[in-house]
Protein backbone atom coordinates (compact mmCIF):
# COMPACT_ATOMS: atom_id res chain seq x y z
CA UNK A 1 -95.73 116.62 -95.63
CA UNK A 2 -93.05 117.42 -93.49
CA UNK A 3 -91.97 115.15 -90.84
CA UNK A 4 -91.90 115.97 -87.28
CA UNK A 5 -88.92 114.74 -86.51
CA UNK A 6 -87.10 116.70 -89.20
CA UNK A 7 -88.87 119.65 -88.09
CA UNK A 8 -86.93 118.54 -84.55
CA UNK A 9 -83.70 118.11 -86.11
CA UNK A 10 -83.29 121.79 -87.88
CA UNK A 11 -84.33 123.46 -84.70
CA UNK A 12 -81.55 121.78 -83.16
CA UNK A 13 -78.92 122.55 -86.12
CA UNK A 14 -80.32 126.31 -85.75
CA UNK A 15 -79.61 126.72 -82.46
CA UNK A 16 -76.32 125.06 -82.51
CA UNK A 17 -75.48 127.75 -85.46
CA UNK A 18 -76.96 130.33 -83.42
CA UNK A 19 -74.79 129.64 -80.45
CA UNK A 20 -71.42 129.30 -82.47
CA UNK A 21 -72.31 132.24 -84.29
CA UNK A 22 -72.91 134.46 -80.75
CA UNK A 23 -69.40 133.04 -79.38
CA UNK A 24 -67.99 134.25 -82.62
CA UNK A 25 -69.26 137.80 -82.15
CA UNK A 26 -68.53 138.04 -78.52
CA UNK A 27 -65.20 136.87 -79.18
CA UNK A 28 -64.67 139.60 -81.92
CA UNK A 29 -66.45 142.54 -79.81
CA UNK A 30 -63.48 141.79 -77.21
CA UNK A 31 -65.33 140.07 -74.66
CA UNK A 32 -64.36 136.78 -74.73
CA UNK A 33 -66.13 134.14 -72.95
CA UNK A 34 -65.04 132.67 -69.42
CA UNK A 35 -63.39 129.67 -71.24
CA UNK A 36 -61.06 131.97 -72.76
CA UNK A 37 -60.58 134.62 -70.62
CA UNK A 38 -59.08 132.40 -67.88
CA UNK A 39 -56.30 131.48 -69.50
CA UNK A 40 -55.31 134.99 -70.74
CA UNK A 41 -55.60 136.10 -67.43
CA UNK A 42 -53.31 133.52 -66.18
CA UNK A 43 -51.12 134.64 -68.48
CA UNK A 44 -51.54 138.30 -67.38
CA UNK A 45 -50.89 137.17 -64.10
CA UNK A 46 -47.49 135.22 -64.31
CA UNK A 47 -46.01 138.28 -66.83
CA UNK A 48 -47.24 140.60 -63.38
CA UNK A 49 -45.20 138.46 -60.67
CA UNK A 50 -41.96 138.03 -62.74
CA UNK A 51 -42.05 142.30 -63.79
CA UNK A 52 -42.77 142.83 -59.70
CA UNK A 53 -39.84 140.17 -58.86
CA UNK A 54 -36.89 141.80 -61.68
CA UNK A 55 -37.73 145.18 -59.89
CA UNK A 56 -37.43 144.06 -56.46
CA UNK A 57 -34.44 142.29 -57.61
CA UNK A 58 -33.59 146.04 -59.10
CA UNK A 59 -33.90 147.75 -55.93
CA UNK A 60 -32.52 145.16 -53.46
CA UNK A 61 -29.22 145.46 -56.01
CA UNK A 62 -29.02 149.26 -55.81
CA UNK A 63 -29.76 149.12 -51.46
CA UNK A 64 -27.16 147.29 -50.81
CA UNK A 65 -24.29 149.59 -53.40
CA UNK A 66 -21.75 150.13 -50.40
CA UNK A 67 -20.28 153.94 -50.38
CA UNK A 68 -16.86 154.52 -50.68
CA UNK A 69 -14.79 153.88 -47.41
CA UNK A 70 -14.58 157.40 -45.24
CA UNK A 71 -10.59 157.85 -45.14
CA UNK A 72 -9.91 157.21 -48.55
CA UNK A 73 -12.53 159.55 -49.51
CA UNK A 74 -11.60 162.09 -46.83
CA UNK A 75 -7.98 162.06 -47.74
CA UNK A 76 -8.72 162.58 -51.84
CA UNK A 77 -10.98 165.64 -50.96
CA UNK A 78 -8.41 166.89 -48.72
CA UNK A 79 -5.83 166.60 -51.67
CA UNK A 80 -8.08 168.18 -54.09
CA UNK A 81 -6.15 171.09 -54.99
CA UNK A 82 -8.72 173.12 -58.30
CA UNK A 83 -12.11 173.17 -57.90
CA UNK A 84 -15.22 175.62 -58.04
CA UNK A 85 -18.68 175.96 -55.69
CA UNK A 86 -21.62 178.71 -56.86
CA UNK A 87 -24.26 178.97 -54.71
CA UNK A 88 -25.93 181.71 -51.94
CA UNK A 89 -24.95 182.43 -48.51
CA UNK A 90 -27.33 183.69 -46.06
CA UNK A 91 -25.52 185.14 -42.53
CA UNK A 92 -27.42 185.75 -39.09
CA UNK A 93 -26.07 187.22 -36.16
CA UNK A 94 -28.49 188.23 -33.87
CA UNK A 95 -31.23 190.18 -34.92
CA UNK A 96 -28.85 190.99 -37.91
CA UNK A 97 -28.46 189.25 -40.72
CA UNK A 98 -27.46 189.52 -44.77
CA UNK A 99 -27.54 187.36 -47.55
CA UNK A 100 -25.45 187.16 -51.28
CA UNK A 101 -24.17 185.14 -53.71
CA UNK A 102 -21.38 183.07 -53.12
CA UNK A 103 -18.50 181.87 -55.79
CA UNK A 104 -15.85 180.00 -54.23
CA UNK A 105 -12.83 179.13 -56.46
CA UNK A 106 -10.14 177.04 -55.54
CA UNK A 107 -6.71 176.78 -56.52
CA UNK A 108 -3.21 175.20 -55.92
CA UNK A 109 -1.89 178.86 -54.36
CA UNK A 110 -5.26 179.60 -52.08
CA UNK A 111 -8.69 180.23 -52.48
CA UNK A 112 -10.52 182.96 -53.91
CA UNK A 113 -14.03 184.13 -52.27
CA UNK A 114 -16.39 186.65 -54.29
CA UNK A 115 -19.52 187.49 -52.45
CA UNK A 116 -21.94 189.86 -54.21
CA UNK A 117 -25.14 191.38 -52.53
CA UNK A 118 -23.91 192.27 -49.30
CA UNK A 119 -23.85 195.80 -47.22
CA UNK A 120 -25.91 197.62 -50.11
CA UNK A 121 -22.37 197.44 -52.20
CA UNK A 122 -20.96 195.58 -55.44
CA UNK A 123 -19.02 192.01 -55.19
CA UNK A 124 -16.32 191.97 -52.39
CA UNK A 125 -13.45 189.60 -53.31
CA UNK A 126 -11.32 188.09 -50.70
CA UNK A 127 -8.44 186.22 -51.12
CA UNK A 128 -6.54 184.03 -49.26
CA UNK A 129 -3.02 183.08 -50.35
CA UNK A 130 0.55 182.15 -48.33
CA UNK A 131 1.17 186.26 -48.17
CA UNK A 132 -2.08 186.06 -46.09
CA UNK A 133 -5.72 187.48 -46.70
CA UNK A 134 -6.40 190.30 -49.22
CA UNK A 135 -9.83 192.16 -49.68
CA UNK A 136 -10.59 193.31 -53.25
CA UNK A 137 -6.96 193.15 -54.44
CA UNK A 138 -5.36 195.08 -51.88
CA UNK A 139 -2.48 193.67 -50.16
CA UNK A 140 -2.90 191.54 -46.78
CA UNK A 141 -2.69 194.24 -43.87
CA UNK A 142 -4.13 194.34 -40.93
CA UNK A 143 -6.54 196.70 -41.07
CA UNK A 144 -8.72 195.48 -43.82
CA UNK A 145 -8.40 192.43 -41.86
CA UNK A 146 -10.07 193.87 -39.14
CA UNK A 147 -12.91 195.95 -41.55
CA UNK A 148 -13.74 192.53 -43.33
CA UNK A 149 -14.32 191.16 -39.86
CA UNK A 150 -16.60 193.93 -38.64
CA UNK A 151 -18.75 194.05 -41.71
CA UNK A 152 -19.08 190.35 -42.26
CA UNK A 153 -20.02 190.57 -38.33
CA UNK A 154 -17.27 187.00 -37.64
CA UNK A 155 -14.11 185.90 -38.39
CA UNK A 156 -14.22 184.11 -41.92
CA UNK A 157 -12.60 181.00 -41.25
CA UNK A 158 -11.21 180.50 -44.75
CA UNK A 159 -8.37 177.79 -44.71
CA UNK A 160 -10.72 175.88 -42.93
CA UNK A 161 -13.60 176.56 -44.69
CA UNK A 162 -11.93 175.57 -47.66
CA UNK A 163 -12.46 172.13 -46.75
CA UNK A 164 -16.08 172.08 -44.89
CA UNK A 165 -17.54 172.96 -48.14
CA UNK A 166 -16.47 169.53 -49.19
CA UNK A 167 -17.61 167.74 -46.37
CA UNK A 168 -14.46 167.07 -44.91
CA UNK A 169 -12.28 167.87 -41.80
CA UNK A 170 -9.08 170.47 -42.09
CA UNK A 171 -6.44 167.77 -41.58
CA UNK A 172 -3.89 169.94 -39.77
CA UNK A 173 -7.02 170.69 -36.73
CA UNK A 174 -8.11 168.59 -34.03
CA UNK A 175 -11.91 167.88 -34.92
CA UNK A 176 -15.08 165.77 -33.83
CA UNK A 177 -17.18 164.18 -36.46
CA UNK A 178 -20.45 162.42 -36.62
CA UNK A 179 -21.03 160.37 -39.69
CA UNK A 180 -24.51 159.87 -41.28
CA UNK A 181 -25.90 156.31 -42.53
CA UNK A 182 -24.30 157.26 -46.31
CA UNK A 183 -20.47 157.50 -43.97
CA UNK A 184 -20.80 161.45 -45.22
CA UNK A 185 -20.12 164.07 -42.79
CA UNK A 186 -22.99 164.87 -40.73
CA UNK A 187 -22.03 167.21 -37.65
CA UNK A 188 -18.33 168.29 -37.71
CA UNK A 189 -17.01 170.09 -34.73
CA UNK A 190 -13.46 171.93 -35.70
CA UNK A 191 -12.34 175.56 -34.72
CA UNK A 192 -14.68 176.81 -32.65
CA UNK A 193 -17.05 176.27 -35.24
CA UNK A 194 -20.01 173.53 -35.50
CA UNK A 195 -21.15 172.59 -39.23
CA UNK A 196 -24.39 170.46 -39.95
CA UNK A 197 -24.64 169.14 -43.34
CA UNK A 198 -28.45 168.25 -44.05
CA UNK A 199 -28.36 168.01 -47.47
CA UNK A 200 -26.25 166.01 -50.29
CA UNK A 201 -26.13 165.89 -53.90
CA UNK A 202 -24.61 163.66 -56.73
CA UNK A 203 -21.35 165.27 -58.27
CA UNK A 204 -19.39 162.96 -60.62
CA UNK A 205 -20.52 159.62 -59.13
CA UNK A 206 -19.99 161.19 -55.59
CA UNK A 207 -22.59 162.60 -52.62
CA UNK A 208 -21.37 166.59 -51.82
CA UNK A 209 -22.72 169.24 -49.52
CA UNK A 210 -25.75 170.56 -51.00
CA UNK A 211 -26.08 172.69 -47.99
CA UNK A 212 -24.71 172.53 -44.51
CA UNK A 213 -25.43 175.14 -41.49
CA UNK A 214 -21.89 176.55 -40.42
CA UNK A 215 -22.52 178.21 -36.19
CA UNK A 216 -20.20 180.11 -34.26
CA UNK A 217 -20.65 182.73 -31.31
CA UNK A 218 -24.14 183.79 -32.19
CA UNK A 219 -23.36 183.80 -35.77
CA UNK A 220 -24.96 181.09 -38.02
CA UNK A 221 -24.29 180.91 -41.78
CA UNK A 222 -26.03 179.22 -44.09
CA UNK A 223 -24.55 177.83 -47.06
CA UNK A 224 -26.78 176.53 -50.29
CA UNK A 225 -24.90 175.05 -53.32
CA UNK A 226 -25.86 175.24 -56.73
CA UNK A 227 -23.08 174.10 -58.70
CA UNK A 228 -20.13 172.06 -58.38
CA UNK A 229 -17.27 172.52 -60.78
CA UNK A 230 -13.68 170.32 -60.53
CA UNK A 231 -10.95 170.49 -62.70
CA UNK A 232 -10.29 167.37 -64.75
């Protein structure tokens, strides 16, 4: 016969087998008891605060990159002598207006401005040199001058303009200047002219008009850049 008490003792052995053997299982379906999951999710935890405190190291590092000093800056843009701006131009004067492409190219003996789209015709080219200001080759005279000024409804500032696009005061005018939080150009008063720069973009490690809002006399010209190009 068997004995009771051995009956006793394999029911216990059973069940302790049955319990390892359900631990076991759980374990290897992936949900691991609360004995185990604790410390894995302690684990979890501590990996979570030190990513969160390297990127707020990260970004407090990049906040507090101090731009360039204005004058400096000012002064090389002023000096920068070759250099290329594509982009769209779109003019309103009253209830007037016209808009075209704009290539601006810049060079050592003047500047060269192509604008194609306007007045239902092919690209005008106006060029500004020491002789003066030419339209489409010609040579500088008065009267085309005076045409340029009546179809493009203003007087093109060019030598100044020549440095607004860059986000920068002509040096040899008196001008007022406001300077945004980045110390870029925001308002610049110059020439009878006011020019609001509400956009900047990256160019070569440094912030440039992306597009600025040039007003004068009821005229207002808008100016979007798509693609700065300096010589080497």
């Amino acid at each position: 016969m068997i004995d009771a008490k051995d009956i006793e003792s394999h029911i216990r052995y059973s069940a302790a087998v049955s319990s390892i053997s359900s631990a076991y299982y759980t374990v290897a379906a992936g949900i691991a008891p609360a004995c185990i999951t604790r410390p894995v999710a302690s684990r979890r935890l501590v990996a979570w605060v030190l990513v969160s405190a390297l990127l707020q190291a990260c970004v407090a590092t990049r906040s507090v990159t101090a731009p360039p000093a204005w004058q400096p800056r000012a002064t090389q843009l002023q000096n920068t002598m070759e250099w290329q701006l594509d982009g769209r131009t779109a003019v309103a004067i009253g209830s007037q207006g016209w808009q075209a492409t704009l290539n601006w190219r810049q060079r050592p003996i003047g500047s060269e401005v192509r604008l194609a789209g306007p007045f239902g015709v092919g690209a005008m080219v106006i060029t500004q040199t020491p002789a003066g200001i030419s339209v489409n080759g010609a040579p500088p005279n008065a009267v085309d001058l005076q045409t340029l000024q009546d179809r493009l409804g203003f007087e093109l500032p060019i030598r100044n303009l020549r440095y607004w696009l860059l986000g920068v005061p002509d040096p040899d005018a008196p001008f007022e200047l406001t300077r945004n939080s980045q110390d870029r150009a925001e308002l610049l008063t110059q020439a009878g002219w006011e020019i609001n720069y509400d956009r900047y973009a990256i160019v070569e490690g440094d912030w440039l008009p992306a597009h600025l809002v040039l007003s004068h006399a009821g005229a207002r010209v808008r100016v979007a850049v798509d693609h700065w190009t300096f010589k080497p």
